[in-house]
N, C-alpha and C. Protein backbone atom coordinates (compact mmCIF):
# COMPACT_ATOMS: atom_id res chain seq x y z
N UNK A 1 -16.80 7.91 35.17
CA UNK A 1 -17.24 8.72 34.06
C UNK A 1 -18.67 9.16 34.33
N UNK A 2 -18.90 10.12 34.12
CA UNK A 2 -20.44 11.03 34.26
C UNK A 2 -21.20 10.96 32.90
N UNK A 3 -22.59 10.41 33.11
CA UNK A 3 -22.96 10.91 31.54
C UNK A 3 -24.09 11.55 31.68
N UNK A 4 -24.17 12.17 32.78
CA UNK A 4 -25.32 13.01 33.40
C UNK A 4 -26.79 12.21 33.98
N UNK A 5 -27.79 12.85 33.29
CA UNK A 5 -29.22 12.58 34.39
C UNK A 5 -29.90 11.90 33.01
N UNK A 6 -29.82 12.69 31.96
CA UNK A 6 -30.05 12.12 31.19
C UNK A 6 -30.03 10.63 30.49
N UNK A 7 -30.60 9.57 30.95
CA UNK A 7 -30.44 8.14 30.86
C UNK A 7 -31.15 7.66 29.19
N UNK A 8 -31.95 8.08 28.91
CA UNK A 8 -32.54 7.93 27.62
C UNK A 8 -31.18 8.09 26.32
N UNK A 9 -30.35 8.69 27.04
CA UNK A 9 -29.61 9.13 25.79
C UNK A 9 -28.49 7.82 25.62
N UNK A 10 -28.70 6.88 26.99
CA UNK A 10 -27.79 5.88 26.79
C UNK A 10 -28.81 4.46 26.72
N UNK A 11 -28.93 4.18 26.01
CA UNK A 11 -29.60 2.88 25.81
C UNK A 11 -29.48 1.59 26.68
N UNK A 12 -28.06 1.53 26.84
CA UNK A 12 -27.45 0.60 27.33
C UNK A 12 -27.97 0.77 29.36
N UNK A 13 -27.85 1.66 29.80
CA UNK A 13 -27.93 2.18 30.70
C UNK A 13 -29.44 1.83 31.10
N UNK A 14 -29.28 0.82 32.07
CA UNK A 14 -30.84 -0.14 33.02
C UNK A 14 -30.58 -0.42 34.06
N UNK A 15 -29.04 -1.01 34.33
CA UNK A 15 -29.09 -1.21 35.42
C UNK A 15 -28.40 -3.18 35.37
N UNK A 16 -28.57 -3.00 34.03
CA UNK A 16 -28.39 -4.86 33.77
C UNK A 16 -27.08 -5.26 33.83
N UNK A 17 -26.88 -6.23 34.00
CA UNK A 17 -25.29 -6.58 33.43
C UNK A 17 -25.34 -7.88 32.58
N UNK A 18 -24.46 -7.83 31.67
CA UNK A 18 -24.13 -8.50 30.86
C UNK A 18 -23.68 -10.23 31.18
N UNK A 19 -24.30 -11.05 30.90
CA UNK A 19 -24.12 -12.34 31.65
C UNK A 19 -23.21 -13.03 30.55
N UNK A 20 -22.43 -14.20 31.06
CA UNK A 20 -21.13 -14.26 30.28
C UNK A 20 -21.76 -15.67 29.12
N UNK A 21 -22.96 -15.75 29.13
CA UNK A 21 -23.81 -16.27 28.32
C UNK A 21 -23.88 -15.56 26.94
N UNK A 22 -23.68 -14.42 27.25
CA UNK A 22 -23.88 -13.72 25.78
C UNK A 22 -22.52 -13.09 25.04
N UNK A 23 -21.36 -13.44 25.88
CA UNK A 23 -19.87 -13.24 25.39
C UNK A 23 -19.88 -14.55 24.91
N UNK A 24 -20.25 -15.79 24.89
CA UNK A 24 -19.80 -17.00 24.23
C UNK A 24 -19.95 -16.80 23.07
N UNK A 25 -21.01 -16.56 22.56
CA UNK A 25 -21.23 -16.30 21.13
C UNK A 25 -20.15 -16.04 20.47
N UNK A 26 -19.85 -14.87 21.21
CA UNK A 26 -18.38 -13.92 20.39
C UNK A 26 -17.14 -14.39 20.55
N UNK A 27 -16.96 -15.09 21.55
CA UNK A 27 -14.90 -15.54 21.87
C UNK A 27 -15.22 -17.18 21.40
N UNK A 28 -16.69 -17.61 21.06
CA UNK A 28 -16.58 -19.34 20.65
C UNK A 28 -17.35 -19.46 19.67
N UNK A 29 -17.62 -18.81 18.97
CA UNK A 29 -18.51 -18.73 17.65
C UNK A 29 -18.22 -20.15 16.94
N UNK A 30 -19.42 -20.51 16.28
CA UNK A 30 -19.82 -21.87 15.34
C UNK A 30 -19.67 -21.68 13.79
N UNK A 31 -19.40 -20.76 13.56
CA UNK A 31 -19.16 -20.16 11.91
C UNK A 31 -18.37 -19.03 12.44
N UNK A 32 -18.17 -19.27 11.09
CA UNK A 32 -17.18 -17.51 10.84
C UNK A 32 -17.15 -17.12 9.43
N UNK A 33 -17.45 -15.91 8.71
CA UNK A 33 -17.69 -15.38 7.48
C UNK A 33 -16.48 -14.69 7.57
N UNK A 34 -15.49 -14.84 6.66
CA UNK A 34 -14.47 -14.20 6.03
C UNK A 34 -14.50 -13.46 4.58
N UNK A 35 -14.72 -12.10 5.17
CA UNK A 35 -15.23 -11.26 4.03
C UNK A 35 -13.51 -10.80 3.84
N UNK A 36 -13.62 -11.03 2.00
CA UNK A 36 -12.34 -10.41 1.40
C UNK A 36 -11.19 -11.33 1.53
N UNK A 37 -11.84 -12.84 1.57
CA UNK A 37 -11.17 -14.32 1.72
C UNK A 37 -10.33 -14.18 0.26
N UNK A 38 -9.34 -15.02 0.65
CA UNK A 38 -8.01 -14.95 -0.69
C UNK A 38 -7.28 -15.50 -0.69
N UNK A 39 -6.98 -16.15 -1.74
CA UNK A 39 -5.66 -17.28 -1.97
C UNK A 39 -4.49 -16.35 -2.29
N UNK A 40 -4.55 -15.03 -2.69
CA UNK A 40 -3.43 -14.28 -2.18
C UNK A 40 -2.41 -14.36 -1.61
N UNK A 41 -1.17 -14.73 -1.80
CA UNK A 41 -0.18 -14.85 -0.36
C UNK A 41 0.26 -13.39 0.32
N UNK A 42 0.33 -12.95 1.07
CA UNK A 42 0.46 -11.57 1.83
C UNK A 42 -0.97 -10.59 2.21
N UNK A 43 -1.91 -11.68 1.45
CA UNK A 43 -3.22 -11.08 1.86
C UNK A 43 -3.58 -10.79 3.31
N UNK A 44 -4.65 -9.84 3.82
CA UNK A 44 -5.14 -10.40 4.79
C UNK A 44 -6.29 -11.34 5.09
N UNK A 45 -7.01 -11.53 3.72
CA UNK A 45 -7.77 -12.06 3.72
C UNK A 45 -6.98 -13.76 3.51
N UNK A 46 -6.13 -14.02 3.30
CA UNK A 46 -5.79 -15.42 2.86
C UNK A 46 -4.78 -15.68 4.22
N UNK A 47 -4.58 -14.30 5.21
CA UNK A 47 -4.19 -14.54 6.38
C UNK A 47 -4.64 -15.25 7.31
N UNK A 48 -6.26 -14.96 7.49
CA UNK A 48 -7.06 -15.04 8.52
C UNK A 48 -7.42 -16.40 7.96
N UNK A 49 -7.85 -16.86 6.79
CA UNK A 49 -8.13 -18.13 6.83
C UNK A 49 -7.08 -19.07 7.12
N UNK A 50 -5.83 -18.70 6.61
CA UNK A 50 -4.40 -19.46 7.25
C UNK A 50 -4.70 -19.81 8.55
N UNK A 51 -4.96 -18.62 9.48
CA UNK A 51 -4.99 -18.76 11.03
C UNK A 51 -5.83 -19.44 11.20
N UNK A 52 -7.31 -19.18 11.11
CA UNK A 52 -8.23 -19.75 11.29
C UNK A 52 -8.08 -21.43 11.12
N UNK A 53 -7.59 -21.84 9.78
CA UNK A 53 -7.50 -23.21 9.61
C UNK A 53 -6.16 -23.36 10.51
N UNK A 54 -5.40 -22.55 10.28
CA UNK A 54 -3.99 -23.32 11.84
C UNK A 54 -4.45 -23.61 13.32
N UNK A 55 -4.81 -22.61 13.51
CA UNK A 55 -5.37 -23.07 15.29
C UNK A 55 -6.64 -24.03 15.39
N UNK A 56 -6.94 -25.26 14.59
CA UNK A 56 -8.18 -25.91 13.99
C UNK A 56 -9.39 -24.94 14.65
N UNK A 57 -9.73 -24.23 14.25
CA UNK A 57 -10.93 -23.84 14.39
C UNK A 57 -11.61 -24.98 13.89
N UNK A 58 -13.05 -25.61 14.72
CA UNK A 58 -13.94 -26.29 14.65
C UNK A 58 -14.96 -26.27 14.11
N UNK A 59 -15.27 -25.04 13.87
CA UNK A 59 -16.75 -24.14 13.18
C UNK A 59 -17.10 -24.40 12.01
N UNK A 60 -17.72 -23.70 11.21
CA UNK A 60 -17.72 -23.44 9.97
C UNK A 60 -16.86 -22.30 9.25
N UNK A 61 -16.17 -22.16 8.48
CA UNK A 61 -15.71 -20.89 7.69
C UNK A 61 -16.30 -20.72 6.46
N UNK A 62 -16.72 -19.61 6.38
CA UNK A 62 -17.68 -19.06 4.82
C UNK A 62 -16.85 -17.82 4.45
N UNK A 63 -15.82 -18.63 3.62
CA UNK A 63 -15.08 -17.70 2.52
C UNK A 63 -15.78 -16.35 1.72
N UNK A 64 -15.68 -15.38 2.12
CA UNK A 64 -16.45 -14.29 0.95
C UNK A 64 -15.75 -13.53 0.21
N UNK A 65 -15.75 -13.79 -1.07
CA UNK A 65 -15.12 -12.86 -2.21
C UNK A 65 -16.03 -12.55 -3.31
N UNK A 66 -16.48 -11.24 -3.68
CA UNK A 66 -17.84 -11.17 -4.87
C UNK A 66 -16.69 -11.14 -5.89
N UNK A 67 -15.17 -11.16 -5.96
CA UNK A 67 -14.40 -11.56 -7.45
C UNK A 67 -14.01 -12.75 -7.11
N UNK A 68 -14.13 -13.50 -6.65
CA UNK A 68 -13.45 -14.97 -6.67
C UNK A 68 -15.09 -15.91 -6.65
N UNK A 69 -15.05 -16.78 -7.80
CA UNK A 69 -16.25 -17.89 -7.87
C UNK A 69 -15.84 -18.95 -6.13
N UNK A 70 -14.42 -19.37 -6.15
CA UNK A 70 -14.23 -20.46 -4.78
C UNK A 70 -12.66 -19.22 -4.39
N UNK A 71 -12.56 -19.82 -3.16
CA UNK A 71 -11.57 -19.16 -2.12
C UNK A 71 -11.39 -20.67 -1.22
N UNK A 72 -10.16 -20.86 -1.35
CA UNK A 72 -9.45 -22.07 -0.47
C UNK A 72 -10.62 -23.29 -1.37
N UNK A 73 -11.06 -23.26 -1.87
CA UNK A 73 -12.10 -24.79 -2.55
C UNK A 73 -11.31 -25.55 -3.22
């Protein structure tokens, strides 16, 4: 792919590469915020915490609902 001469216009574009130090964060994360968390059944929000608590995630999970006072509590 070409994105011309112009390098300023890509930020990303130095020359660096990405060290797999900074993908851990993202595929092994220590929390996880579940926005639109729900005791819902067919939700997706009461999906992802299903999953989340099925495959034991180890982390933290921070339920977020601004209409629900608790979610899974």
């Amino acid at each position: 792919m070409e994105y011309g001469r112009n390098k300023r216009l890509y930020p990303f574009w130095r020359g660096n590469r990405v060290g797999t130090e900074n993908l851990d964060k993202i595929f092994n994360p220590r929390r996880i915020a579940v926005i639109g968390a729900s005791e819902r059944e067919g939700s997706i929000g009461a999906k992802l915490m299903r999953n989340l608590i099925g495959v034991g995630f180890q982390g933290t999970i921070y339920p977020v609902n601004p209409f629900r006072s608790t979610v899974q509590g």
